[in-house]
PDB file of N, CA and C in Angstrom:
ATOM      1  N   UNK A   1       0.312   6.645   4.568  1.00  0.00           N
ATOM      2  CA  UNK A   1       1.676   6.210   4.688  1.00  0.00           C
ATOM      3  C   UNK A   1       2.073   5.356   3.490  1.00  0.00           C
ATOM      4  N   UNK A   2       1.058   4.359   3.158  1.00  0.00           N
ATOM      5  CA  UNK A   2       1.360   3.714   1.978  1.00  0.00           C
ATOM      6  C   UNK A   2       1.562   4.592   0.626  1.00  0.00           C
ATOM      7  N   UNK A   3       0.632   5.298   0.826  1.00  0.00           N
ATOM      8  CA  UNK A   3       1.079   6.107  -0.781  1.00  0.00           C
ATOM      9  C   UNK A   3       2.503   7.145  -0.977  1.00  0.00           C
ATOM     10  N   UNK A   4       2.716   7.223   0.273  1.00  0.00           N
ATOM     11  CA  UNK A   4       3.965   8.280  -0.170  1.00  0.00           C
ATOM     12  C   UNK A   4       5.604   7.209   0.033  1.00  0.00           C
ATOM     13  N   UNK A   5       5.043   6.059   0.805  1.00  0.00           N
ATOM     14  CA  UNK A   5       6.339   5.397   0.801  1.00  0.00           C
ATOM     15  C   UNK A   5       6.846   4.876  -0.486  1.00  0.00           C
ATOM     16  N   UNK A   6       5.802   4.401  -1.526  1.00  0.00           N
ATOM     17  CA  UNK A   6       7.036   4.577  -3.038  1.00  0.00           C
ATOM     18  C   UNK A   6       7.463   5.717  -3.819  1.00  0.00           C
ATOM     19  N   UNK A   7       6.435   6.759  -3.647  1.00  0.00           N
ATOM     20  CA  UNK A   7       7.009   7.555  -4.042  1.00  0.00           C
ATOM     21  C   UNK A   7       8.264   8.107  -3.514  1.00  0.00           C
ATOM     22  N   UNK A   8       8.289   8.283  -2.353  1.00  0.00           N
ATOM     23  CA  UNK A   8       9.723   8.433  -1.381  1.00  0.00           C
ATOM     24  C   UNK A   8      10.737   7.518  -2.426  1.00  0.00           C
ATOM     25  N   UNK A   9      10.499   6.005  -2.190  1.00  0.00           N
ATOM     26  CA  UNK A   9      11.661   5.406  -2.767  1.00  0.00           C
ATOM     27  C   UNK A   9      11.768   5.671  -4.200  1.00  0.00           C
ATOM     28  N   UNK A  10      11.233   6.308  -4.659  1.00  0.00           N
ATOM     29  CA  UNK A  10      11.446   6.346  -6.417  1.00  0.00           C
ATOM     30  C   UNK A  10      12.079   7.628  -6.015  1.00  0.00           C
ATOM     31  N   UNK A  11      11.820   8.529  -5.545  1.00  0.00           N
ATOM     32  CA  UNK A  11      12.655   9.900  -5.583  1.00  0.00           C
ATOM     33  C   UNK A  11      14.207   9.328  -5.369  1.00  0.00           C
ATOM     34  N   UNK A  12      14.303   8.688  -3.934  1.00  0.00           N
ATOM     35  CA  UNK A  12      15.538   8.263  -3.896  1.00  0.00           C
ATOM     36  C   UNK A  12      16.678   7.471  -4.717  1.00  0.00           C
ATOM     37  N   UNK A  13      15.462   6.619  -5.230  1.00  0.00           N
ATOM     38  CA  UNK A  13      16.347   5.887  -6.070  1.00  0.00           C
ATOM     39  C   UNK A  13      16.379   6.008  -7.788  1.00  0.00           C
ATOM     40  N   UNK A  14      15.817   7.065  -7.949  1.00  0.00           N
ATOM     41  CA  UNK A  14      15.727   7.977  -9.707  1.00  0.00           C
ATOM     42  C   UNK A  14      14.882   7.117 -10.412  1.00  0.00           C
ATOM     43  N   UNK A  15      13.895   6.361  -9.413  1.00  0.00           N
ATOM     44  CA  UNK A  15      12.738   5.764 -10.271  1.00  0.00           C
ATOM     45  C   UNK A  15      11.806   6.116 -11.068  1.00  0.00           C
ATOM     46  N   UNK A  16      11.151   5.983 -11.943  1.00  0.00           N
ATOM     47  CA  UNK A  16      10.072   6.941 -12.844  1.00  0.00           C
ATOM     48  C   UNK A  16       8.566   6.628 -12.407  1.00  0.00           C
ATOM     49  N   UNK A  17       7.805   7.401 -12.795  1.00  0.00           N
ATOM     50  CA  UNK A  17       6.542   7.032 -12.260  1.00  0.00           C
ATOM     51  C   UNK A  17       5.788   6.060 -13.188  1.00  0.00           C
ATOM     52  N   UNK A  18       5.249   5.190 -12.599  1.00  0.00           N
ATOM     53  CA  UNK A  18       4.481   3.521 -13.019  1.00  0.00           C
ATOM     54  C   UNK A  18       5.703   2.424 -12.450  1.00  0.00           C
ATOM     55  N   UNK A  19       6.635   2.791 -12.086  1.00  0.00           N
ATOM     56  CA  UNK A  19       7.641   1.537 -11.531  1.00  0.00           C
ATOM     57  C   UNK A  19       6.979   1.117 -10.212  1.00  0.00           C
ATOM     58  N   UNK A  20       7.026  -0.390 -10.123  1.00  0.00           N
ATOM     59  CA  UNK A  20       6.519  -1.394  -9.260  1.00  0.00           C
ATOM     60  C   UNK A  20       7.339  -1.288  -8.114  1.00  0.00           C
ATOM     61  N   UNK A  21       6.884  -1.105  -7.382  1.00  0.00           N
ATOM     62  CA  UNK A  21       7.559  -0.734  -6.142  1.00  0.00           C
ATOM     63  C   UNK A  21       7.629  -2.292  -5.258  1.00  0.00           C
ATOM     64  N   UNK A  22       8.959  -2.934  -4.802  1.00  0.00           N
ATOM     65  CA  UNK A  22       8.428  -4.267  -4.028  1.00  0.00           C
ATOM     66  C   UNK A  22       8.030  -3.768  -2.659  1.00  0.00           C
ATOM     67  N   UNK A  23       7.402  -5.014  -1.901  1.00  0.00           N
ATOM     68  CA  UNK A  23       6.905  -4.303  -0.077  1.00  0.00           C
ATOM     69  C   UNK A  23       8.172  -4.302   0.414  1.00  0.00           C
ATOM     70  N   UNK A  24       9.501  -5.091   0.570  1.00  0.00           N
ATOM     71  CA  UNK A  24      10.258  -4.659   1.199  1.00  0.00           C
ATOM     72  C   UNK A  24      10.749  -3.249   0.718  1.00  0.00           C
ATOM     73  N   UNK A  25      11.113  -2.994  -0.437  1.00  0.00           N
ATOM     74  CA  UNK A  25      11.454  -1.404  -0.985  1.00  0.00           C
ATOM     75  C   UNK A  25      10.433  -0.163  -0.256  1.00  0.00           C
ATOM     76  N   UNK A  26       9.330  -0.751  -0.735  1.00  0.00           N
ATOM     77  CA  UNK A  26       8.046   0.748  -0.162  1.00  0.00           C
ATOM     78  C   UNK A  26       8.187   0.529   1.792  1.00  0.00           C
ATOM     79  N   UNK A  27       8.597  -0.943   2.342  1.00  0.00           N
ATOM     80  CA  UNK A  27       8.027  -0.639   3.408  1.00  0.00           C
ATOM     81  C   UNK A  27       9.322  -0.127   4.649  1.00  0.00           C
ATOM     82  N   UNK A  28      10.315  -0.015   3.873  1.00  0.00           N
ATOM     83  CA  UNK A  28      11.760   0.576   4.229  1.00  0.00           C
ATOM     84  C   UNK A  28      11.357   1.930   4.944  1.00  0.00           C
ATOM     85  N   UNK A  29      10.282   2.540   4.370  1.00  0.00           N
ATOM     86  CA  UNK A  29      10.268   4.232   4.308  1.00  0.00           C
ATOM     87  C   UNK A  29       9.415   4.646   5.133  1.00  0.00           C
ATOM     88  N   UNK A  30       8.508   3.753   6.279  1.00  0.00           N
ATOM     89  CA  UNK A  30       7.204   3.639   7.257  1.00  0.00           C
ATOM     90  C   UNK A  30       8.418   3.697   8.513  1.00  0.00           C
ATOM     91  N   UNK A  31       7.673   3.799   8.919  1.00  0.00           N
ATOM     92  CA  UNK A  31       8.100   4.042  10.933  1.00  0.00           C
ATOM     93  C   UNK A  31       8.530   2.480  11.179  1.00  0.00           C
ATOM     94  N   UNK A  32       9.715   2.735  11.344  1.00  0.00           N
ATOM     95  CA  UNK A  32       9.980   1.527  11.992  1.00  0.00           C
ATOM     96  C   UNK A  32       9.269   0.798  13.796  1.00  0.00           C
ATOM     97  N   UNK A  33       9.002  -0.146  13.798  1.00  0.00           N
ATOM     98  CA  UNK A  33       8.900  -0.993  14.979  1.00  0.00           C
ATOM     99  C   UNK A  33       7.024  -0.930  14.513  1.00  0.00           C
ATOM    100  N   UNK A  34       6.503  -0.381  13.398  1.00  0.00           N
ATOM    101  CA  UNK A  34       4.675  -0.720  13.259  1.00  0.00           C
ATOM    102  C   UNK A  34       4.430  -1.722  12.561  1.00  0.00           C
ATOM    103  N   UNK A  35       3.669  -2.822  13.168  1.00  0.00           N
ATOM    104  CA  UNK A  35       3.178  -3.700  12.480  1.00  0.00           C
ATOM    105  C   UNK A  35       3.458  -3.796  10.791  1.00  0.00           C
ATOM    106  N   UNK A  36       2.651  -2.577  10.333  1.00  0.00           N
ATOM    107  CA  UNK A  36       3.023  -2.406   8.637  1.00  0.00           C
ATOM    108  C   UNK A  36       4.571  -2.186   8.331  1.00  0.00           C
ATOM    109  N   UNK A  37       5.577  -1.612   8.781  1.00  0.00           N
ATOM    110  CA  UNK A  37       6.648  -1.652   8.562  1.00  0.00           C
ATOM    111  C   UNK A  37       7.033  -3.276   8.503  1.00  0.00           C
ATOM    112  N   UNK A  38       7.095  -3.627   9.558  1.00  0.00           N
ATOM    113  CA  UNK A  38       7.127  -5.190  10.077  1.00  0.00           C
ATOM    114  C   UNK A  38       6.945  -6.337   8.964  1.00  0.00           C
ATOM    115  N   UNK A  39       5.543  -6.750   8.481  1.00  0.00           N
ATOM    116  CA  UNK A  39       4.736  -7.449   7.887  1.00  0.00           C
ATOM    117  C   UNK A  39       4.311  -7.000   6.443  1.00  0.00           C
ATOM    118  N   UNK A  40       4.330  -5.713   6.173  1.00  0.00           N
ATOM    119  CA  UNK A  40       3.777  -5.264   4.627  1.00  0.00           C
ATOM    120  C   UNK A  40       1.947  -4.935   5.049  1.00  0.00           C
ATOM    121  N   UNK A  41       1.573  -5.942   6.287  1.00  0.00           N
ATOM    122  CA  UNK A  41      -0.056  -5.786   6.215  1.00  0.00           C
ATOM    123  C   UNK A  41      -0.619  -4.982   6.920  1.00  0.00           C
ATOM    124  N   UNK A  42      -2.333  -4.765   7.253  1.00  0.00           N
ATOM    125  CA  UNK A  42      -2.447  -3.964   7.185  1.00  0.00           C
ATOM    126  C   UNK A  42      -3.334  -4.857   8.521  1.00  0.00           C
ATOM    127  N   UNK A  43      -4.285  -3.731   9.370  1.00  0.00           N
ATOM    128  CA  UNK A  43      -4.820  -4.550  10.888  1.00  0.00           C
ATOM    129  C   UNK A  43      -5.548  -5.742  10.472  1.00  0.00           C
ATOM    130  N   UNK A  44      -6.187  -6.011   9.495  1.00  0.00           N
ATOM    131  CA  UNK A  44      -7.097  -7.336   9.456  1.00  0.00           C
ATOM    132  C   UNK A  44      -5.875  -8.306   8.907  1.00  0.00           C
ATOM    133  N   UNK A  45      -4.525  -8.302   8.566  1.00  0.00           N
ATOM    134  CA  UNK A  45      -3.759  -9.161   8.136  1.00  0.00           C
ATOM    135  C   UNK A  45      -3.272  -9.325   6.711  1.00  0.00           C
ATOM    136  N   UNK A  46      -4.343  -8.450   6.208  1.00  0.00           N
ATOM    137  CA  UNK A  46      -4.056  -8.966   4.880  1.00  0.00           C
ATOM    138  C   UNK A  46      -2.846  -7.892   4.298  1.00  0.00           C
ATOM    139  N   UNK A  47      -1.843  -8.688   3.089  1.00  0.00           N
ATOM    140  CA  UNK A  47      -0.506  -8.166   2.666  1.00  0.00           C
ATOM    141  C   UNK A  47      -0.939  -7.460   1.653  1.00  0.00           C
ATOM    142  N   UNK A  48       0.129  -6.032   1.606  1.00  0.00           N
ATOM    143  CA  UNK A  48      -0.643  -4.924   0.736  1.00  0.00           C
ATOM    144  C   UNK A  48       0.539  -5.226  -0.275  1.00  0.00           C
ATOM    145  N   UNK A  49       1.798  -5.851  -0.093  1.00  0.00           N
ATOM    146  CA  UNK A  49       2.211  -6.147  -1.316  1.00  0.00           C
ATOM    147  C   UNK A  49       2.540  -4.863  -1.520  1.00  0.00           C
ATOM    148  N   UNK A  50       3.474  -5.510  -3.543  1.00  0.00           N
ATOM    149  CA  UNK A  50       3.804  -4.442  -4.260  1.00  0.00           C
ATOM    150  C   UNK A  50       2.933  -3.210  -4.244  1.00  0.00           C
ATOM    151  N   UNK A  51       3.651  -2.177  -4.469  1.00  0.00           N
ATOM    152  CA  UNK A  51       2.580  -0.597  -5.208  1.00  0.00           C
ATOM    153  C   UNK A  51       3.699  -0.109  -6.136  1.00  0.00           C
ATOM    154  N   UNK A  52       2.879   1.091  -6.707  1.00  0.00           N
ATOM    155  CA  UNK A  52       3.533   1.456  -8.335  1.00  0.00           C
ATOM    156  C   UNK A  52       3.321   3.324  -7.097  1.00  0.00           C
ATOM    157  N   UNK A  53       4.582   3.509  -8.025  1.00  0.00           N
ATOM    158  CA  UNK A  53       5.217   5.025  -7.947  1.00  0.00           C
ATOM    159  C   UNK A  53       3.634   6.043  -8.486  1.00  0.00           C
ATOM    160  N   UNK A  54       3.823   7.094  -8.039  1.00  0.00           N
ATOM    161  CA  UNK A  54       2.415   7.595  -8.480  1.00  0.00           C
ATOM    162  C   UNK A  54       0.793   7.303  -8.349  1.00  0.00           C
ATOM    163  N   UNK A  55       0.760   6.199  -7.845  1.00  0.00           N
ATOM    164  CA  UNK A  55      -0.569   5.585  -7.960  1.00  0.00           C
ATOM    165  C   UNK A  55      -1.000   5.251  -6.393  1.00  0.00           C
ATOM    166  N   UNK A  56      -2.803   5.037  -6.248  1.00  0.00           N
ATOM    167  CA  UNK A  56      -3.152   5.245  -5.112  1.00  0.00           C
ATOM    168  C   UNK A  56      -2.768   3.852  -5.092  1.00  0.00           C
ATOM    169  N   UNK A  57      -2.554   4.079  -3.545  1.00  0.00           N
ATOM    170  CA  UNK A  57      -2.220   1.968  -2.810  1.00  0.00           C
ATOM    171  C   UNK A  57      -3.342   1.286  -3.676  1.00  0.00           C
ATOM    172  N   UNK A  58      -2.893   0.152  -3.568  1.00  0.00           N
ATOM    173  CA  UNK A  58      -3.749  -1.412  -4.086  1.00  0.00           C
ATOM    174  C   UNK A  58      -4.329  -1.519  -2.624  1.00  0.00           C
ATOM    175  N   UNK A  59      -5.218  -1.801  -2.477  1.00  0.00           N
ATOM    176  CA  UNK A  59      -5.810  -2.448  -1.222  1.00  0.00           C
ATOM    177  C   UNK A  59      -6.310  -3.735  -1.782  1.00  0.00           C
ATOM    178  N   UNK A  60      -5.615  -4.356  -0.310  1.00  0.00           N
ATOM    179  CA  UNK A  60      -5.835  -6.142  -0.572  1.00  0.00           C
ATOM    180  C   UNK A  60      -7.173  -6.603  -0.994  1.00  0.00           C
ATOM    181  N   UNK A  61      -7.437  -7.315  -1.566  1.00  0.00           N
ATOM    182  CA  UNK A  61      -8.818  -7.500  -2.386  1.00  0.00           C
ATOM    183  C   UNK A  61      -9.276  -8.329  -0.784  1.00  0.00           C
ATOM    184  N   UNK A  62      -9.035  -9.256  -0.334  1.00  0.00           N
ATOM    185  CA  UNK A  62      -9.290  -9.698   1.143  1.00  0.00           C
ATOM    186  C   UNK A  62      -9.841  -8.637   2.096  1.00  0.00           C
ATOM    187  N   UNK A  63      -9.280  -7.552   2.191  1.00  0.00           N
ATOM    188  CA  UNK A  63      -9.349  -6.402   3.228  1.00  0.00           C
ATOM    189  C   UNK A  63     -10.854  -5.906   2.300  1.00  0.00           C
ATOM    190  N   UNK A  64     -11.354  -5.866   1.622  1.00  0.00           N
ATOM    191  CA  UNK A  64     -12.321  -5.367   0.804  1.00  0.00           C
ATOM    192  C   UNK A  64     -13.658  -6.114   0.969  1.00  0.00           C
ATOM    193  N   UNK A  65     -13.416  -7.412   0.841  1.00  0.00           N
ATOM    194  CA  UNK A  65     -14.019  -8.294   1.249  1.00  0.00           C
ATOM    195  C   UNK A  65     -14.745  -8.562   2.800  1.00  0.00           C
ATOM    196  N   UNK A  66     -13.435  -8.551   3.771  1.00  0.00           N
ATOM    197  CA  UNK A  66     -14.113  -8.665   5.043  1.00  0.00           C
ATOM    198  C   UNK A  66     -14.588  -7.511   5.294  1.00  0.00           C
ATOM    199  N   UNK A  67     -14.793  -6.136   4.730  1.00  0.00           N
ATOM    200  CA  UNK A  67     -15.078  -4.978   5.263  1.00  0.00           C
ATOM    201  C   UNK A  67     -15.983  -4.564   4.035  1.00  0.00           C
ATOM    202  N   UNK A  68     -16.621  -5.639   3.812  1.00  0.00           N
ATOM    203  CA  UNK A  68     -17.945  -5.575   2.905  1.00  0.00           C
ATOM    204  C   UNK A  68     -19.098  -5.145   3.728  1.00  0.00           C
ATOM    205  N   UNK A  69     -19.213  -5.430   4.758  1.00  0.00           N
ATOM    206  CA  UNK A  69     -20.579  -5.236   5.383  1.00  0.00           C
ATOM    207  C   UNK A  69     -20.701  -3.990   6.202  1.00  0.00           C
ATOM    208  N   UNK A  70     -19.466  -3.427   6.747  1.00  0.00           N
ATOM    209  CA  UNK A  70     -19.792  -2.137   7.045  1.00  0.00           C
ATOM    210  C   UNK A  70     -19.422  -0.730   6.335  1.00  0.00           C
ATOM    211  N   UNK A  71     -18.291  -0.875   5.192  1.00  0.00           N
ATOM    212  CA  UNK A  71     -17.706   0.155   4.062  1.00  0.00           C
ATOM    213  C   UNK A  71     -18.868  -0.233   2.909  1.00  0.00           C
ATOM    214  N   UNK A  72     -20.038   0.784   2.604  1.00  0.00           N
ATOM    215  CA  UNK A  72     -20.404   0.883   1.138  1.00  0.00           C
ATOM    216  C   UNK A  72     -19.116   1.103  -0.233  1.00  0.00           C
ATOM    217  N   UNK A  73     -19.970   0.569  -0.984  1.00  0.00           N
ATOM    218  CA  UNK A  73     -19.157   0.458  -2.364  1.00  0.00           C
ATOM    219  C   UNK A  73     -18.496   1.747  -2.567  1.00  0.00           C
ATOM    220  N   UNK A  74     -19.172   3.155  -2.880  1.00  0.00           N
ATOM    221  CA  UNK A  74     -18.539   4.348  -2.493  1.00  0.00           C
ATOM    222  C   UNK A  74     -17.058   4.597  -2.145  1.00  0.00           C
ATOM    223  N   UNK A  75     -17.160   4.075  -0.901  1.00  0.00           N
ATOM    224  CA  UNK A  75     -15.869   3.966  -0.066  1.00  0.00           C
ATOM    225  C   UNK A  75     -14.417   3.723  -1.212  1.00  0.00           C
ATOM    226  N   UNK A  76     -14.686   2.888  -1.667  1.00  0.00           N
ATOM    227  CA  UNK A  76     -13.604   2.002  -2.284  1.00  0.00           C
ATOM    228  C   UNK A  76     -13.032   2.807  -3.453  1.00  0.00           C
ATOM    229  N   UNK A  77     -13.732   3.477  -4.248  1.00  0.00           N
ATOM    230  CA  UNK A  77     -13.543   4.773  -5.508  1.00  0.00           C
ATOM    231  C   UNK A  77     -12.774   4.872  -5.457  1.00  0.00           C
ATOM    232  N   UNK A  78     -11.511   5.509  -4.459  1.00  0.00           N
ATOM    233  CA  UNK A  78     -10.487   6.032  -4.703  1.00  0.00           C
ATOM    234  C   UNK A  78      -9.197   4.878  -5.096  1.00  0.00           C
ATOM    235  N   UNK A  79      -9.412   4.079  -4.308  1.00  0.00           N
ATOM    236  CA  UNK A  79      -8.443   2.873  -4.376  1.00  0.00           C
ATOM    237  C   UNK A  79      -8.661   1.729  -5.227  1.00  0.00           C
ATOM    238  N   UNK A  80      -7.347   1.503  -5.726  1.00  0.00           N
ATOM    239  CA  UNK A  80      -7.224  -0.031  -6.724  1.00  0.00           C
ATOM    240  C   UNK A  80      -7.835  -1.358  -6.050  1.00  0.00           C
ATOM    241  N   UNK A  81      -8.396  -1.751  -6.665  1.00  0.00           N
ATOM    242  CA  UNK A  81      -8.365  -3.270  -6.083  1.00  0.00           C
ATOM    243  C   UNK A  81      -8.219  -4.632  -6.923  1.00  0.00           C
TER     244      UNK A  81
END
């Protein structure tokens, strides 16, 4: 959901790809009444913040952290942190 909600708003709004997407802008485009619509965060709390048009979500460096002990390093490859 996170990755396609800036891209959504850059289509809409004739944004180019690498533009910083803010959380209220990206989180306009999620299901309204879900927590993440709501807050920007994600179940452990932590705020996912800005994302950029084109690019995989940032995952909260926090969310990475507390989910050190059961996600191997592996895991994380795809996503920014």
């Amino acid at each position: 959901m996170i990755d396609a909600a800036p891209d959504q708003y850059a289509v809409e709004t004739g944004k180019r790809s690498g533009t910083l997407v803010g959380k209220a802008d990206w989180t306009a485009y999620l299901k309204k009444g879900t927590r993440l619509y709501a807050t920007g965060e994600g179940v452990l709390g932590n705020e996912f913040g800005p994302q950029t048009v084109d690019e995989v979500p940032m995952v909260p460096y926090d969310t990475y952290i507390e989910l050190g002990d059961v996600v191997d390093h592996e895991f994380w490859d795809p996503f920014d942190l």
